[in-house]
Protein backbone atom coordinates (compact mmCIF):
# COMPACT_ATOMS: atom_id res chain seq x y z
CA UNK A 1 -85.86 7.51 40.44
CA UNK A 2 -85.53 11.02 40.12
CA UNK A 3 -87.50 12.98 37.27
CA UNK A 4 -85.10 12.81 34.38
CA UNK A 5 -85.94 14.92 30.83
CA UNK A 6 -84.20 14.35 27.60
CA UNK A 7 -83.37 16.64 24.90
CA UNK A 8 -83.06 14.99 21.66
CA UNK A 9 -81.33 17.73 19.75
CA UNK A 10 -80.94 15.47 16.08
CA UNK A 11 -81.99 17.53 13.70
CA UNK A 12 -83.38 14.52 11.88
CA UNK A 13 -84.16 11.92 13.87
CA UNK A 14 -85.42 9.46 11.44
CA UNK A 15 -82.27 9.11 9.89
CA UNK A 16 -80.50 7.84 12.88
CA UNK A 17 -80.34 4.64 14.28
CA UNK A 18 -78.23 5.44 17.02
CA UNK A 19 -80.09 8.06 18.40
CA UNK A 20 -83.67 6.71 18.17
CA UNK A 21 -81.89 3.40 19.92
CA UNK A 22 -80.82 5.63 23.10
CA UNK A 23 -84.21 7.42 23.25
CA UNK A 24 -86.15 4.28 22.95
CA UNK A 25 -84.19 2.20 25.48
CA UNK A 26 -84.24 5.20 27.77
CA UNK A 27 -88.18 5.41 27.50
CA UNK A 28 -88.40 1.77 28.42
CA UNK A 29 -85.77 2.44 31.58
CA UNK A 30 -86.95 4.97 33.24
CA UNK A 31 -90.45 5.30 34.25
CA UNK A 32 -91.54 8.40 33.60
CA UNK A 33 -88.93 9.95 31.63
CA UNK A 34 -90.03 12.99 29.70
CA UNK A 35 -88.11 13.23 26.31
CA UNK A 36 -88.43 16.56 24.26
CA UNK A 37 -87.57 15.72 20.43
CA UNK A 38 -86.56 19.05 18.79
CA UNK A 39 -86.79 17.94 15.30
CA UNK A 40 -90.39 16.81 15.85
CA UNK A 41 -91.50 19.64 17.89
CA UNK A 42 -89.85 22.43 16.08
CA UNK A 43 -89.40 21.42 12.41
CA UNK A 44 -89.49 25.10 11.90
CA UNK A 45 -87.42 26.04 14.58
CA UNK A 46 -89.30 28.09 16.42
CA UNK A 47 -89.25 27.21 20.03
CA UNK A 48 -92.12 27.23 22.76
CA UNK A 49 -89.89 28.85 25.45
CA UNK A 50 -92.56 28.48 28.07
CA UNK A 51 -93.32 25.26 27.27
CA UNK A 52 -89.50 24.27 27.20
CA UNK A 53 -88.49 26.08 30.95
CA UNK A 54 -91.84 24.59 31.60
CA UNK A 55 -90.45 20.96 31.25
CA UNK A 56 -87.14 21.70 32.98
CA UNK A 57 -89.11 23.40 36.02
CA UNK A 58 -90.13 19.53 36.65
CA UNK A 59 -86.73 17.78 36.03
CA UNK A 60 -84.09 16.75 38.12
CA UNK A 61 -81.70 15.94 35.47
CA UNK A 62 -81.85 16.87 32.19
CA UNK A 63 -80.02 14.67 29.43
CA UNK A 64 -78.70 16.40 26.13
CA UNK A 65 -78.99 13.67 23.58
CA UNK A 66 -77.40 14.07 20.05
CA UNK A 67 -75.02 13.73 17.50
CA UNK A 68 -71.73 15.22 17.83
CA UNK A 69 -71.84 17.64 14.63
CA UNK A 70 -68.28 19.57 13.70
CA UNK A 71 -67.23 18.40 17.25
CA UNK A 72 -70.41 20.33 18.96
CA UNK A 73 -74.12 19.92 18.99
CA UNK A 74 -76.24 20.50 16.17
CA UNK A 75 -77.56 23.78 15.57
CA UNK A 76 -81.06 22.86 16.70
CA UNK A 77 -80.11 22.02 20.00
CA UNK A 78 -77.68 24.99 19.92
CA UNK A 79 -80.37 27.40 19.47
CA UNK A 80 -82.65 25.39 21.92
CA UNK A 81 -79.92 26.29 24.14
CA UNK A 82 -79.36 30.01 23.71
CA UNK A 83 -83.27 30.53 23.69
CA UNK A 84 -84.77 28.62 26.56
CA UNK A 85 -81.59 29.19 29.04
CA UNK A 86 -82.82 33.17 28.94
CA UNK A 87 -80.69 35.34 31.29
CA UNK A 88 -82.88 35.91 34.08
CA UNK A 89 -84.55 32.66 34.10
CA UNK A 90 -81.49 30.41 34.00
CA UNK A 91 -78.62 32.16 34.61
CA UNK A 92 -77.80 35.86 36.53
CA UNK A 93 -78.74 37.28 39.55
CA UNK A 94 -82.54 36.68 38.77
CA UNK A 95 -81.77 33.43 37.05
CA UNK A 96 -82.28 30.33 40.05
CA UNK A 97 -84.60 28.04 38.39
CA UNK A 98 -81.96 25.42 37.66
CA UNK A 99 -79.99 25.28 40.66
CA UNK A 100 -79.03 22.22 41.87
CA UNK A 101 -80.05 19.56 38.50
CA UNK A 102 -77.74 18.05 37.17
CA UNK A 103 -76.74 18.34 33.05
CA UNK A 104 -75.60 14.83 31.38
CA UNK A 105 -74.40 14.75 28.02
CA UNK A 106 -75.38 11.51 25.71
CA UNK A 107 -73.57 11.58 22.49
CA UNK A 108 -73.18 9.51 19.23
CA UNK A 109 -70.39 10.23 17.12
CA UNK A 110 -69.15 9.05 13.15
CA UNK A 111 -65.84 8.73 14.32
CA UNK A 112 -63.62 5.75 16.03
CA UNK A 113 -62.63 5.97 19.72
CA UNK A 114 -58.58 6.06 18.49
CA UNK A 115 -59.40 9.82 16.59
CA UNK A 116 -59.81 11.08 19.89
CA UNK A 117 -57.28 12.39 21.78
CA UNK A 118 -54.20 14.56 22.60
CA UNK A 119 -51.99 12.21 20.44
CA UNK A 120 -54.98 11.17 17.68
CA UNK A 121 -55.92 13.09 14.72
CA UNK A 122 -58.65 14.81 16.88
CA UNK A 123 -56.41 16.46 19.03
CA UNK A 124 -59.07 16.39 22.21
CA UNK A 125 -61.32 14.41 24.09
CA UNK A 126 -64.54 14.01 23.89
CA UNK A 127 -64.98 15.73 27.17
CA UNK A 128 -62.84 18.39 25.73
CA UNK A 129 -65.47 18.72 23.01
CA UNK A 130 -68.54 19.43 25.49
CA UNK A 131 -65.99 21.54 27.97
CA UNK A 132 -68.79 24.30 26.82
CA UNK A 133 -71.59 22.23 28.60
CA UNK A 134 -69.50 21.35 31.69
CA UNK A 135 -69.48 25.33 31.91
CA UNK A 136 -73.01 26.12 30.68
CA UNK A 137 -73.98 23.80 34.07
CA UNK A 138 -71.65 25.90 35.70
CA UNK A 139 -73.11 29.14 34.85
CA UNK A 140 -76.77 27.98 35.41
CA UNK A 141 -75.61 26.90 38.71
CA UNK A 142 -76.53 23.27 37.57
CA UNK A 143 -74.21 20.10 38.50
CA UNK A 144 -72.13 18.67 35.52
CA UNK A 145 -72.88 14.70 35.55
CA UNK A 146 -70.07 12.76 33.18
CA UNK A 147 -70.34 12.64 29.23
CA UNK A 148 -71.56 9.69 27.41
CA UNK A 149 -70.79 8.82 23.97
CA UNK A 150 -70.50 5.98 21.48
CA UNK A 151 -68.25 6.32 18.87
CA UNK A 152 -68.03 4.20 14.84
CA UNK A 153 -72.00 5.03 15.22
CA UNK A 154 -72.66 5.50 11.62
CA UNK A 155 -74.91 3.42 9.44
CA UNK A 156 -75.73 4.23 5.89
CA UNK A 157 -77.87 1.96 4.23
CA UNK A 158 -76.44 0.09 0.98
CA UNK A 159 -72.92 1.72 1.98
CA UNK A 160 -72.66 0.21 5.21
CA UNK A 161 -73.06 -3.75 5.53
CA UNK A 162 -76.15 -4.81 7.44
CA UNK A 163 -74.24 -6.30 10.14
CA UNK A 164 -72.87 -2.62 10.99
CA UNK A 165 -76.70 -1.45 11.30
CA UNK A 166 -76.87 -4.34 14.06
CA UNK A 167 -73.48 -3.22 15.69
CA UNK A 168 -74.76 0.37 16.15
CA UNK A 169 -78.21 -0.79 17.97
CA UNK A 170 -76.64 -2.91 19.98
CA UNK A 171 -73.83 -0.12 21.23
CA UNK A 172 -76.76 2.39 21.82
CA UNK A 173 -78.86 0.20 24.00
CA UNK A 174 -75.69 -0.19 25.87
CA UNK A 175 -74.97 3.51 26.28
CA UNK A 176 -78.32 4.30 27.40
CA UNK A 177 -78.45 1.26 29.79
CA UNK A 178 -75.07 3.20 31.10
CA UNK A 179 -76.49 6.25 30.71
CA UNK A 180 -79.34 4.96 33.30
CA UNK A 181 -77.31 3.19 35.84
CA UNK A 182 -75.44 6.53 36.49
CA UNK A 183 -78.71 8.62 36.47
CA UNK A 184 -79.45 6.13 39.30
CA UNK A 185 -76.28 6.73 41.60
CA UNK A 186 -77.46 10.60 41.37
């Protein structure tokens, strides 16, 4: 298998059940698989550039995990984003080390499947919603792999019933077991 990083960009990764699921099944998938938690490395957010391009250097595809936040990423993973992709390094005329990886996006969302869309309350897709990363690949001279999400994948604790807790495992083992056959047709 090709070598495949993850960005977790949760901001709080304890709290989510749905997230840790997807990075836990993926570490048992794929051997080798490098995942990056931002929350854990960067409480303060402030980033270890070189370390970061450091870990993409090595990848072949890179997976943005996280929450879909105000129909984006979170800001921890947006500012991961306009700080390690540094004009020159990813992007411009000087700006070749990503050429050729590929960019996945792996996202969890509150929301049900039926929100989503031209005729729903949404108004767009969830590919809609991460057009920006479809063009951020672009720009970085990256390939755009397909977007992933699971959606109804929030679980309070004494608001939610238990069996909804159970529900929201289950669906993110099955997104990341997705999530890995695809990496594997790459």
């Amino acid at each position: 298998m090709k070598n495949v990083l993850v960005i977790s960009g949760h901001p709080n990764l304890k709290r989510s059940y749905a997230n840790i699921t997807i990075l836990d099944e993926l570490q048992k998938l794929i051997p080798n698989v490098e995942i990056r938690k931002l929350d854990e490395l960067y409480p303060d957010y402030k980033f270890d550039i070189e370390a970061e391009q450091s870990a993409l250097l090595k990848a072949d595809v890179i997976v943005f995990q996280f929450p879909t936040y105000w129909y984006s990423c979170p800001g921890i993973m947006k500012l991961y984003i306009d700080l390690i992709y540094a004009h020159g390094w990813a992007y411009g005329s000087k700006g070749k080390n990503l050429v050729g990886k590929t960019l996945i996006a792996s996202t969890t969302t509150g929301g049900k499947i039926e929100a989503y869309g031209r005729d729903a309350i949404v108004k767009h897709s969830m590919d809609d919603f991460c057009a920006y990363l479809e063009q951020f690949a672009a720009l970085c001279n990256m390939n755009y792999g397909k977007v992933f999400c699971s959606y109804s994948m929030r679980y309070i604790p004494g608001v939610f019933p238990d069996e909804k807790k159970q529900d929201v495992i289950d669906r993110a083992k099955i997104q990341a077991q997705d999530l890995v056959k695809y990496i594997e047709t790459l």
